[in-house]
Protein backbone atom coordinates (compact mmCIF):
# COMPACT_ATOMS: atom_id res chain seq x y z
CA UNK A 1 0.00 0.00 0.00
CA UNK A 2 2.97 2.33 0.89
CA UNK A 3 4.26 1.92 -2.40
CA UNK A 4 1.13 2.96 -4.28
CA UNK A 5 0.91 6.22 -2.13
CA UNK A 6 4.59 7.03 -3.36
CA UNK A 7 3.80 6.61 -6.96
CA UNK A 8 0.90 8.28 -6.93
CA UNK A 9 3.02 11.35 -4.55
CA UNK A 10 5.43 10.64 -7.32
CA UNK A 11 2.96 11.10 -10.26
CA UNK A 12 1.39 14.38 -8.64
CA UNK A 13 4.54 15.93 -8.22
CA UNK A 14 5.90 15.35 -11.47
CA UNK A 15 2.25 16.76 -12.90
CA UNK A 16 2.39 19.94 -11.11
CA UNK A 17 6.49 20.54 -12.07
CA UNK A 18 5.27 19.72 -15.73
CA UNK A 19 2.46 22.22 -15.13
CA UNK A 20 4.42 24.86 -14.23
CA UNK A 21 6.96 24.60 -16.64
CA UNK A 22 4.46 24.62 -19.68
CA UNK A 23 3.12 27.65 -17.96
CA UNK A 24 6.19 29.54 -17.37
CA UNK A 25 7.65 28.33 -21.25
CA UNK A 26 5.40 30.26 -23.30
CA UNK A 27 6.46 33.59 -21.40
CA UNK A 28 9.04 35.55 -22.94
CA UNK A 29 10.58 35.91 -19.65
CA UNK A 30 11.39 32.61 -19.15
CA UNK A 31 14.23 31.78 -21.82
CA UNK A 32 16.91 34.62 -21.79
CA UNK A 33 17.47 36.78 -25.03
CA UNK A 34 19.77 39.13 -26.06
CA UNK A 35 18.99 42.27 -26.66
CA UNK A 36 20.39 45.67 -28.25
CA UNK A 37 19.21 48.80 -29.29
CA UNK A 38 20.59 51.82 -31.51
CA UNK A 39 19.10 55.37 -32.47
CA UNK A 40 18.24 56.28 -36.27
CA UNK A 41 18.47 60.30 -36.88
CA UNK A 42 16.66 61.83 -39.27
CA UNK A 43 17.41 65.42 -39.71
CA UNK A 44 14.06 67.17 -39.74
CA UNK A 45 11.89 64.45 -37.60
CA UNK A 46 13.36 65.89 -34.31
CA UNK A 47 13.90 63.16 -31.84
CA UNK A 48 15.58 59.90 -32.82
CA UNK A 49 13.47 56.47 -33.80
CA UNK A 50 14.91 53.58 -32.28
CA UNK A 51 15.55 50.06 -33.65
CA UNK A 52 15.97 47.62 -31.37
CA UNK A 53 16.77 44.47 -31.89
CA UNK A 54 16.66 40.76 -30.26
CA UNK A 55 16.84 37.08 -30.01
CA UNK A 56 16.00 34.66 -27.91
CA UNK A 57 15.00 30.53 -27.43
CA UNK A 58 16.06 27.57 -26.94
CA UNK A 59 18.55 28.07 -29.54
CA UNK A 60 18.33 31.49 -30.18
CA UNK A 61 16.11 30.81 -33.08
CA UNK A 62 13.49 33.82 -31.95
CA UNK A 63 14.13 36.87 -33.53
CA UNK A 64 12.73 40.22 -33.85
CA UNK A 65 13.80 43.81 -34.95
CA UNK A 66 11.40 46.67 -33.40
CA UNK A 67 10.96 50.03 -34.91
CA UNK A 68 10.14 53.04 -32.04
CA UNK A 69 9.60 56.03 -30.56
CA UNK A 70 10.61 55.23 -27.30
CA UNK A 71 13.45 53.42 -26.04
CA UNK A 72 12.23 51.03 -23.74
CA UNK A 73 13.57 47.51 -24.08
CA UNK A 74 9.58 45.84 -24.03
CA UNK A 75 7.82 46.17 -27.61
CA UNK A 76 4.75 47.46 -27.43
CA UNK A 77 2.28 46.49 -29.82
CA UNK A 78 -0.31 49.52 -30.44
CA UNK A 79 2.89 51.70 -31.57
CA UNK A 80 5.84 50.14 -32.43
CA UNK A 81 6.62 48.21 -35.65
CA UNK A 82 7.48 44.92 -34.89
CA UNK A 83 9.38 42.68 -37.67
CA UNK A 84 9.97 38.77 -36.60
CA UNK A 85 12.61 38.53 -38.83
CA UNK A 86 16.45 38.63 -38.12
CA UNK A 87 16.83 40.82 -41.58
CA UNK A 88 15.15 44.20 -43.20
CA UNK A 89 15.80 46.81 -45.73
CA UNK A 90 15.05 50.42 -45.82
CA UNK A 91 15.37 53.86 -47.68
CA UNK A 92 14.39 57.54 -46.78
CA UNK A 93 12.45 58.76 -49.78
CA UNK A 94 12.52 61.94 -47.97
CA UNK A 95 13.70 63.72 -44.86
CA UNK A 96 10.48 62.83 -42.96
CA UNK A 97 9.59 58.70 -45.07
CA UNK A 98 11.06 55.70 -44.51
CA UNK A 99 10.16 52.95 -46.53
CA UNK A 100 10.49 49.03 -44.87
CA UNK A 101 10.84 45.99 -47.17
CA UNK A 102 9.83 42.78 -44.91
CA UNK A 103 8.38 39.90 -45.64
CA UNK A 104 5.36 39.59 -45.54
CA UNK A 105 4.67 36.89 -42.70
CA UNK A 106 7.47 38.63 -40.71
CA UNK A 107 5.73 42.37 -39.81
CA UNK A 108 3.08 43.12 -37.24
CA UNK A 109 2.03 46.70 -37.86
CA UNK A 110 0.78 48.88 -34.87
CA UNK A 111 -2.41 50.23 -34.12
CA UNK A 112 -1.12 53.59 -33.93
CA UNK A 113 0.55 54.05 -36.73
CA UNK A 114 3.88 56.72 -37.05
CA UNK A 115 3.50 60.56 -38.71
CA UNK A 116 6.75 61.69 -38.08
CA UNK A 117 8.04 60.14 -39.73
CA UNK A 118 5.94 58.42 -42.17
CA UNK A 119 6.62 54.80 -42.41
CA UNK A 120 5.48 52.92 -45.63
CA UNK A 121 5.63 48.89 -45.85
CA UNK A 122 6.88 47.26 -48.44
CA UNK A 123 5.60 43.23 -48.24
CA UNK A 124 8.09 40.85 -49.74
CA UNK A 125 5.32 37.93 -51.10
CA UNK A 126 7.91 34.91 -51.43
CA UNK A 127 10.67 33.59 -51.11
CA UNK A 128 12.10 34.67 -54.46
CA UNK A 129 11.46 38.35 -53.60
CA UNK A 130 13.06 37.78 -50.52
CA UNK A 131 16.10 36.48 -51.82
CA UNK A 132 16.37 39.32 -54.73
CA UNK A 133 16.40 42.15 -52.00
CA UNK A 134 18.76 40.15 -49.66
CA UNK A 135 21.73 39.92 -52.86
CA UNK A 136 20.70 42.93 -54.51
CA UNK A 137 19.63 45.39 -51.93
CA UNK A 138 22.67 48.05 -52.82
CA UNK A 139 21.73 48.08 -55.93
CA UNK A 140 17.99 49.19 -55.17
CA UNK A 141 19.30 51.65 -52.98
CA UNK A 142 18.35 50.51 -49.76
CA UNK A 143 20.22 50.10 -46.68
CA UNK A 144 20.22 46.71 -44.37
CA UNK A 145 19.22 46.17 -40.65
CA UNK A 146 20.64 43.03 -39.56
CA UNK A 147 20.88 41.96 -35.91
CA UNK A 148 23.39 39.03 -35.80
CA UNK A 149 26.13 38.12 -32.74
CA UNK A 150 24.09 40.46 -30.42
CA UNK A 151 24.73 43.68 -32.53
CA UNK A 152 22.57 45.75 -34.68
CA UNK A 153 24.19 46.25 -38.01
CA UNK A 154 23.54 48.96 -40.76
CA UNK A 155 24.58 48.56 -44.24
C-alpha cells in the first residue's frame, strides 16, 4: 500500500512541475534573449526612432527587430513596428519617409501608426522576392538592418 501512495506522490509531483513549466515556457521571460538597441536620426523628424533588436529561445532561433519612438527595451504592440525577422531593408524617400521591405509573414504593424516620420511597408510575397532584396539590396538603394552576434548592423 505504501508503495502505491509514493507513486501516486510521485505522479502528482511530477504533474504539477510539468504544469508549471508549460506555464512559465510560453512567457518571454522565461528563456533569456539578447537584446540591443541603436538610435536612427533623421534630420528634420526631431527626436531619434529607435531600432531595437533581439533574439531569444532555446537556440536562439526567436528573432525580432522593433521600430520606435521610445526606447524602452519591451515592444509594445499599439505603436511600435514589430518585424519577426532577423533581416530588413530600408530607404528615406525623404527627410520625414522611410520605406520598410519585410516579408510579408514577418511584420506586425501597430495600431497607432507613425506621422513623423511616415513609415510605408513594403511586403516581400515569397521567397524569391526575398532572396532578390537580400543579394541585390545596394543596388535598389536601400540600406540593411541586420541583428546578428548580439549587434545591430547597418549597411
Amino acid at each position: 500500500m505504501s508503495r502505491i501512495k509514493t507513486f501516486i506522490i510521485l505522479i502528482i509531483v511530477f504533474l504539477i512541475i510539468g504544469g508549471y513549466l508549460y506555464y512559465k515556457w510560453g512567457k518571454e521571460s522565461f528563456m533569456p534573449s539578447n537584446e540591443n538597441i541603436i538610435a536612427l536620426n533623421l534630420e528634420k523628424v526631431g527626436k531619434p526612432i529607435y531600432i531595437k533588436a533581439r533574439n531569444w529561445g532555446v537556440v536562439g532561433n526567436h528573432e525580432e527587430i522593433v521600430l520606435s519612438m521610445s526606447n524602452k527595451n519591451i515592444p509594445n504592440k499599439d505603436s511600435d513596428y514589430i518585424f519577426y525577422s532577423n533581416d530588413v531593408f530600408y530607404k528615406t524617400d525623404s527627410i520625414q519617409t522611410i520605406t520598410f521591405f519585410v516579408p510579408e509573414s514577418s511584420i506586425s504593424e501597430p495600431l497607432i501608426k507613425f506621422t513623423n516620420p511616415l513609415v510605408i511597408i513594403n511586403k516581400l510575397k515569397n521567397a524569391d522576392e526575398i532572396k532578390d532584396y537580400v543579394q541585390n539590396y545596394q543596388k535598389y538603394g536601400l540600406k540593411r538592418i541586420t541583428f546578428a552576434n548580439n549587434y545591430i548592423t547597418v549597411r
